[in-house]
Structure formats: structure tokens, C-alpha cells
C-alpha atoms as a PDB file:
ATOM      1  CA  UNK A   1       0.000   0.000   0.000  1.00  0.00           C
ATOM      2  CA  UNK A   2       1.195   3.192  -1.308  1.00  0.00           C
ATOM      3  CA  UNK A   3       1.100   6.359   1.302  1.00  0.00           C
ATOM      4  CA  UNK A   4      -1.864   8.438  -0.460  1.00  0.00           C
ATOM      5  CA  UNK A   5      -4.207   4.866  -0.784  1.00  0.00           C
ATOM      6  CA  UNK A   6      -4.427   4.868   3.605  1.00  0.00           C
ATOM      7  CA  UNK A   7      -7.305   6.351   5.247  1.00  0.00           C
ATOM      8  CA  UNK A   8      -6.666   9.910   7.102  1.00  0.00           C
ATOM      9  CA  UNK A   9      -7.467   8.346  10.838  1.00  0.00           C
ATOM     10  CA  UNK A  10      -7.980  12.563  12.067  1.00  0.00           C
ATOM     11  CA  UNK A  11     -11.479  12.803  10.818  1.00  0.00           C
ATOM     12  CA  UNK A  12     -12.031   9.073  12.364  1.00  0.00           C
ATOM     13  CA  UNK A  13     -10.551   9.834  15.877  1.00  0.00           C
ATOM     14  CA  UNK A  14     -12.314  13.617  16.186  1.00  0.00           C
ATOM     15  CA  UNK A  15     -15.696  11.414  15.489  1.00  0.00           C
ATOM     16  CA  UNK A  16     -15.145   9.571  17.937  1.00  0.00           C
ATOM     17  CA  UNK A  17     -13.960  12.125  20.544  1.00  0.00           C
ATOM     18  CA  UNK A  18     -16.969  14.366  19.894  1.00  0.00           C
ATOM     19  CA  UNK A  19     -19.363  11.235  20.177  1.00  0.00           C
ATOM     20  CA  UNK A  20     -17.702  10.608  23.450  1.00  0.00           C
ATOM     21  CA  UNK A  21     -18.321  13.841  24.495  1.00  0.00           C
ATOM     22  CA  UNK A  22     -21.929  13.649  23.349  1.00  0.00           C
ATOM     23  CA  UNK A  23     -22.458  10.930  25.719  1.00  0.00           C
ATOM     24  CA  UNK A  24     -20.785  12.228  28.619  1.00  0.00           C
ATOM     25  CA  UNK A  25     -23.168  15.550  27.948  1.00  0.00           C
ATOM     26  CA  UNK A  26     -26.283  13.255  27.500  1.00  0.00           C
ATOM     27  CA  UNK A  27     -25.345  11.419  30.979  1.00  0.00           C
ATOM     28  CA  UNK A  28     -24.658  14.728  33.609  1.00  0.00           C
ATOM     29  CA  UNK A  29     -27.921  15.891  31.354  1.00  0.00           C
ATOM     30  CA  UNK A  30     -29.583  12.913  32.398  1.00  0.00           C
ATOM     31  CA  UNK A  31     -28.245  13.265  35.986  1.00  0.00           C
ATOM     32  CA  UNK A  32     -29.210  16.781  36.825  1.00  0.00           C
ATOM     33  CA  UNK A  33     -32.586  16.307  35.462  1.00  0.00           C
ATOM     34  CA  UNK A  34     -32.804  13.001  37.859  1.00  0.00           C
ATOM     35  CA  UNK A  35     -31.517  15.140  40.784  1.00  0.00           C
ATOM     36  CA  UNK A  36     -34.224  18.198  39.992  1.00  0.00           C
ATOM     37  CA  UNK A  37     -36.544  16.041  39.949  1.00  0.00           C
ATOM     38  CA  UNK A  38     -35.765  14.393  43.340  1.00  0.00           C
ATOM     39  CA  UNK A  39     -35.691  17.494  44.602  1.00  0.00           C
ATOM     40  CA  UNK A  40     -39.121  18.881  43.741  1.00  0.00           C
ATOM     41  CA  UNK A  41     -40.720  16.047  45.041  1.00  0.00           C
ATOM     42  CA  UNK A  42     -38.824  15.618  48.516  1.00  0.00           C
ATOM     43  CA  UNK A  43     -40.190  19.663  48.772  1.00  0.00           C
ATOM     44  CA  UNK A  44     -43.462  19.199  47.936  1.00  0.00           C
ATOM     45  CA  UNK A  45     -43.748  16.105  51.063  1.00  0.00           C
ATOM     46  CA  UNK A  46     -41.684  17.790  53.548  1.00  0.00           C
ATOM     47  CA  UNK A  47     -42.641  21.427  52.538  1.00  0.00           C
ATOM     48  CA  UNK A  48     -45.639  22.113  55.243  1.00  0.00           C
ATOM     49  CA  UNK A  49     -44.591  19.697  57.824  1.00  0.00           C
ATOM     50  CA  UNK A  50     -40.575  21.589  58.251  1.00  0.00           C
ATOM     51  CA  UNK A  51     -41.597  24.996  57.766  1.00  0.00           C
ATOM     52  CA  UNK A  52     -44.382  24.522  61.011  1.00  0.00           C
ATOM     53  CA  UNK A  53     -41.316  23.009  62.677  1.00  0.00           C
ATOM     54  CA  UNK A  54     -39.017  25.802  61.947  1.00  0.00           C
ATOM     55  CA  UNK A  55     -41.277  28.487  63.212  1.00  0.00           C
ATOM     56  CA  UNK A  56     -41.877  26.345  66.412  1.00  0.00           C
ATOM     57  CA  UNK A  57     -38.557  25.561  67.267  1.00  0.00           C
ATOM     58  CA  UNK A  58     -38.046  29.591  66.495  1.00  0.00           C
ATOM     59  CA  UNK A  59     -41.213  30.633  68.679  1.00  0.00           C
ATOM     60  CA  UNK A  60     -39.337  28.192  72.396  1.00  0.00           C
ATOM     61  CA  UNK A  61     -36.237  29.625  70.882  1.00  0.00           C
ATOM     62  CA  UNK A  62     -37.309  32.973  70.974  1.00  0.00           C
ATOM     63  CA  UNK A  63     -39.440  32.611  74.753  1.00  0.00           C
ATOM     64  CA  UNK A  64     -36.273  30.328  75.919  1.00  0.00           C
ATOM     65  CA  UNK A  65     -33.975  33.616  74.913  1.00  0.00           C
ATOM     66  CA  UNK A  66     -36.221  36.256  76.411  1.00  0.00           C
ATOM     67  CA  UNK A  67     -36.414  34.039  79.595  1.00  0.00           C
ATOM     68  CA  UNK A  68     -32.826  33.755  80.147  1.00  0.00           C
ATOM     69  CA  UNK A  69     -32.007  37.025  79.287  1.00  0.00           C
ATOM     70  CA  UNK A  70     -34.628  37.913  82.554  1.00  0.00           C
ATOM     71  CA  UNK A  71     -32.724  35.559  85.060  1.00  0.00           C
ATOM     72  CA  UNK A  72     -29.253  36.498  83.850  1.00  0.00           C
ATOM     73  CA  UNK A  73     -30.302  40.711  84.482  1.00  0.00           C
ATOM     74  CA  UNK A  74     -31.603  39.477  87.584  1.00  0.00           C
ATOM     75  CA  UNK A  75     -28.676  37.494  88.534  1.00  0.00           C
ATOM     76  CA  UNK A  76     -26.308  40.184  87.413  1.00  0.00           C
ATOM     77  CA  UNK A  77     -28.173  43.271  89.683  1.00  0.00           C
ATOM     78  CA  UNK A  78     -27.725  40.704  92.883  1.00  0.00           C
ATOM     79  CA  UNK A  79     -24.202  40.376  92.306  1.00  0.00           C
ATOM     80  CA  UNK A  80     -23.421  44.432  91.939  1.00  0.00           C
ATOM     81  CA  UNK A  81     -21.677  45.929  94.874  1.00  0.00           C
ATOM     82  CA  UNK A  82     -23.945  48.197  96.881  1.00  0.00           C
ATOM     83  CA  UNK A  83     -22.357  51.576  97.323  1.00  0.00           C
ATOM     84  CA  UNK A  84     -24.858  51.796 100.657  1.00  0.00           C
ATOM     85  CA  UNK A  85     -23.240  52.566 104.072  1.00  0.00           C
ATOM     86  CA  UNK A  86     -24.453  49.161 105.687  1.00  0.00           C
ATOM     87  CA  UNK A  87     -25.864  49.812 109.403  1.00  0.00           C
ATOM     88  CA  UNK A  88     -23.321  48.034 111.247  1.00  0.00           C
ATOM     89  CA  UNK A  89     -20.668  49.327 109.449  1.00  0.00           C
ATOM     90  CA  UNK A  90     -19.560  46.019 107.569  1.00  0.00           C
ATOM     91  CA  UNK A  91     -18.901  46.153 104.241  1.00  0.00           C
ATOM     92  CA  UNK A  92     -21.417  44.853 101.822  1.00  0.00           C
END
């Protein structure tokens, strides 16, 4: 076989490099759509049910945070010095 009678193998290879391609497209294509998919119907089951459980774990968050915030002023004015003259004399 003479030089100029053999096949160019370029055009064969890129073929089959952009088909390769194609199919690694078509898959993460495939994949994404999968993974939307999963995702709008998890949202739609859990949708109601975790945002009332959100705001209630906000709403004993919230009372919890004023409540402590009460005892810890109240704890804090107790331990203040008094700048009082005591009546025995003895400091404070």
C-alpha cells in the first residue's frame, strides 16, 4: 500500500472524541434532570410539615432567649456591689 491509498485516521478519531463527548453531555444531562426532579418532590412532602417546625422551634427559641435574658439581668443586679453605708458598718 502506497502512502496516499491509507485512510486519514484525524477525521475518524475527532468522530469519535466528539461522540464521546456527546455521551458524557447526555449522561450529567440525564443526571441533573434526575436530581431536579428528586428534589421537587422531597419539597413538595416535607414542605408544610418543616416549615411549622421551623417556626416552632423559632417561637421556644425565641421565649427560651427572652427568659434567660430575665434571670441572667436578675442574677447580674444581685451580684453588683452596693455603694450603701451598711448599718453596722460592715462592708457589703
Amino acid at each position: 500500500m502506497r502512502f496516499q491509498e491509507m485512510p486519514d485516521p484525524w477525521p475518524l478519531w475527532l468522530a469519535k472524541q466528539r461522540h464521546a463527548e456527546l455521551i458524557h453531555e447526555a449522561e450529567q444531562y440525564r443526571l441533573a434532570k434526575e436530581a431536579k426532579q428528586y428534589r421537587l418532590a422531597s419539597a413538595h412532602s416535607e414542605g408544610p410539615t418543616n416549615q411549622l417546625s421551623t417556626r416552632l422551634l423559632n417561637s421556644v427559641r425565641g421565649g427560651l432567649g427572652q427568659w434567660l435574658a430575665s434571670v441572667r439581668r436578675a442574677l447580674s443586679g444581685r451580684e453588683a456591689p452596693c455603694d450603701d453605708a451598711c448599718p453596722d458598718g460592715a462592708p457589703c
